[in-house]
Protein backbone atom coordinates (compact mmCIF):
# COMPACT_ATOMS: atom_id res chain seq x y z
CA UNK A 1 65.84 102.61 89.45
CA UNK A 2 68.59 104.87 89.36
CA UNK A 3 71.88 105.20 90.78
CA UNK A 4 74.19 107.99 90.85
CA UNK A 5 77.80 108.24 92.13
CA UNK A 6 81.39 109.71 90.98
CA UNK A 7 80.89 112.79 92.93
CA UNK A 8 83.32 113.57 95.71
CA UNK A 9 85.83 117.08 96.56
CA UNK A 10 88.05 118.30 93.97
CA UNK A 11 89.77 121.76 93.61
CA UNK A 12 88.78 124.83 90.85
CA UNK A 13 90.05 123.60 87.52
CA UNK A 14 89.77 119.70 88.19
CA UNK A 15 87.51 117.29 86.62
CA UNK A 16 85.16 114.66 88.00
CA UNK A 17 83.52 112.36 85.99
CA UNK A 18 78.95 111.51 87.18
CA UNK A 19 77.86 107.61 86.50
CA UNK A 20 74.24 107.37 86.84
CA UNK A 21 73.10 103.14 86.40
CA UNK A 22 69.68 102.47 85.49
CA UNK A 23 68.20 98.96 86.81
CA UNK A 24 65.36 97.36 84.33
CA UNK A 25 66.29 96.71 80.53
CA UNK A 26 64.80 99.62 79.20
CA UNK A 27 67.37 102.11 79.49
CA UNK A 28 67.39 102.90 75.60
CA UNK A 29 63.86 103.80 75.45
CA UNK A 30 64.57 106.64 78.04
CA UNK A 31 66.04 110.75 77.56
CA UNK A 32 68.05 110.77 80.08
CA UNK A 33 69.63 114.00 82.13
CA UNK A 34 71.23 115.58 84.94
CA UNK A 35 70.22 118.34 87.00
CA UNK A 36 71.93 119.64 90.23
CA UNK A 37 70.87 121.40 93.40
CA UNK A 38 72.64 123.79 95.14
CA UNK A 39 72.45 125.10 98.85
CA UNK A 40 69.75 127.63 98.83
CA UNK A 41 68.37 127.52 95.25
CA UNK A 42 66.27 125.78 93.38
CA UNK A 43 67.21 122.66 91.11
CA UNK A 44 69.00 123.19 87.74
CA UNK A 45 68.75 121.57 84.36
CA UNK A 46 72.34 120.51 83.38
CA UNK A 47 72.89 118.78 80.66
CA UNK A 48 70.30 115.84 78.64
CA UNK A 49 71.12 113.17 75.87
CA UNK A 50 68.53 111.20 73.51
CA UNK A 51 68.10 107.91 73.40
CA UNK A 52 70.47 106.80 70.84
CA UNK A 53 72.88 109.52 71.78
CA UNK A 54 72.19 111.64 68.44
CA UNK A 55 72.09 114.74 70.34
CA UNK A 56 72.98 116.69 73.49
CA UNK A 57 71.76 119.80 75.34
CA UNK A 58 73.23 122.16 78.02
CA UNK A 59 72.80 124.94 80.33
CA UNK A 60 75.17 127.68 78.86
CA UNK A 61 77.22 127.57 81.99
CA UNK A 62 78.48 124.34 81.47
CA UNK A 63 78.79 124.40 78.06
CA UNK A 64 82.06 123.40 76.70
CA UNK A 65 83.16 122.11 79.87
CA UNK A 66 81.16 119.07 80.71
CA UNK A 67 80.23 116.78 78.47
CA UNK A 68 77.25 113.67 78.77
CA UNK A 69 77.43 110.68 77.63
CA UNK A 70 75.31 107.25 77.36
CA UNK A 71 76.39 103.56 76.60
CA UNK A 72 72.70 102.20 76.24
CA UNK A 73 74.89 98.44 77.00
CA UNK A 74 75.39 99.16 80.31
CA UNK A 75 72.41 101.04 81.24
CA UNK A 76 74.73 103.99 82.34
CA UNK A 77 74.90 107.59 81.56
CA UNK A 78 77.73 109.79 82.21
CA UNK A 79 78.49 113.39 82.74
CA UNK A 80 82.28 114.37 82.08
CA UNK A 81 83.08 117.64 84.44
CA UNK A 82 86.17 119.45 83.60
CA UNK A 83 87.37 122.50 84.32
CA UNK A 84 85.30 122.71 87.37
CA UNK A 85 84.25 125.52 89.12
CA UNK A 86 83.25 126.65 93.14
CA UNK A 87 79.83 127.67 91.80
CA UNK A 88 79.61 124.08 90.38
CA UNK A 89 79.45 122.73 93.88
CA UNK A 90 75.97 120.81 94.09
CA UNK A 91 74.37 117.60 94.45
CA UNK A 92 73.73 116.41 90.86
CA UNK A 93 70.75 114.02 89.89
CA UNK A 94 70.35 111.95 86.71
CA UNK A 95 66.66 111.81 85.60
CA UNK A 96 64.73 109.51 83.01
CA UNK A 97 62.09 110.74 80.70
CA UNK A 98 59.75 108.29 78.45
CA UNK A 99 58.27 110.57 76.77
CA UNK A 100 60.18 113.78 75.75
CA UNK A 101 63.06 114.19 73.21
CA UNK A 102 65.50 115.78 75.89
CA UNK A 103 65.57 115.11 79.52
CA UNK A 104 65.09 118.71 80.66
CA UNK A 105 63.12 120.97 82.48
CA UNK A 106 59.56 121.72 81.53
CA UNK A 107 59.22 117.80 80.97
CA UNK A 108 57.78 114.94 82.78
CA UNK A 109 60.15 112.79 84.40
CA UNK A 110 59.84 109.38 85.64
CA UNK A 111 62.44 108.48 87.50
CA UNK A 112 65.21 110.50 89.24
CA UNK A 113 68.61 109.20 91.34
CA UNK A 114 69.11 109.77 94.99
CA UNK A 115 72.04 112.39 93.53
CA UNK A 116 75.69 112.75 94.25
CA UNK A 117 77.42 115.42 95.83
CA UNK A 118 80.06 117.75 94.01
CA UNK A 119 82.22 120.19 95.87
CA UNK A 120 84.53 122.24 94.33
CA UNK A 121 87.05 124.31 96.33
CA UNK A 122 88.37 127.52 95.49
């Protein structure tokens, strides 16, 4: 249901940019976030966008450097990375939620991507 990719190996200070595609053609009536996972720790809340794209949330650690996005057209949401960091290096998931305002922890989800890997190299 969904598919992530744009991750891959950049160095600290580059930028990346996450595409998550959602199959089915009810991708407007979804919250829709990304979380990431790195080695050793538990999976993080990111960043989360409503369903018309009104309004966005992040984890303070990325705020002001990675912006999300959503074109509700192509069934795609997006997660801009810049200014990347080593502790940045994960595998990032997008998620779907029916039934919650943001896309975030302490939510149910119902549908997550297979997640892309992000390594970023000191």
């Amino acid at each position: 249901q969904l598919q992530a990719s744009g991750g891959g190996l950049v160095q600290a200070g580059g930028s990346l940019r996450l595409s998550c595609v959602a199959s089915g053609r009810t991708f407007s009536t979804y919250a829709m976030g990304w979380f990431r996972q790195a080695p050793g720790k538990e999976r993080e809340f990111v960043a989360a966008i409503t369903r018309a794209a009104v309004s966005t949330s992040y984890v303070d650690s990325v705020r002001g450097r990675f912006t999300i996005s959503r074109d509700n057209a192509k069934n795609t949401v997006y997660l801009q990375m810049n200014s990347l960091k080593p502790e940045d290096t994960a595998v990032y998931y997008c998620t779907a939620c029916s039934d919650a305002y943001y896309c975030h922890e302490g939510v149910s989800h119902d549908y997550w991507g297979q997640g892309t890997q992000v390594t970023v190299s000191s």
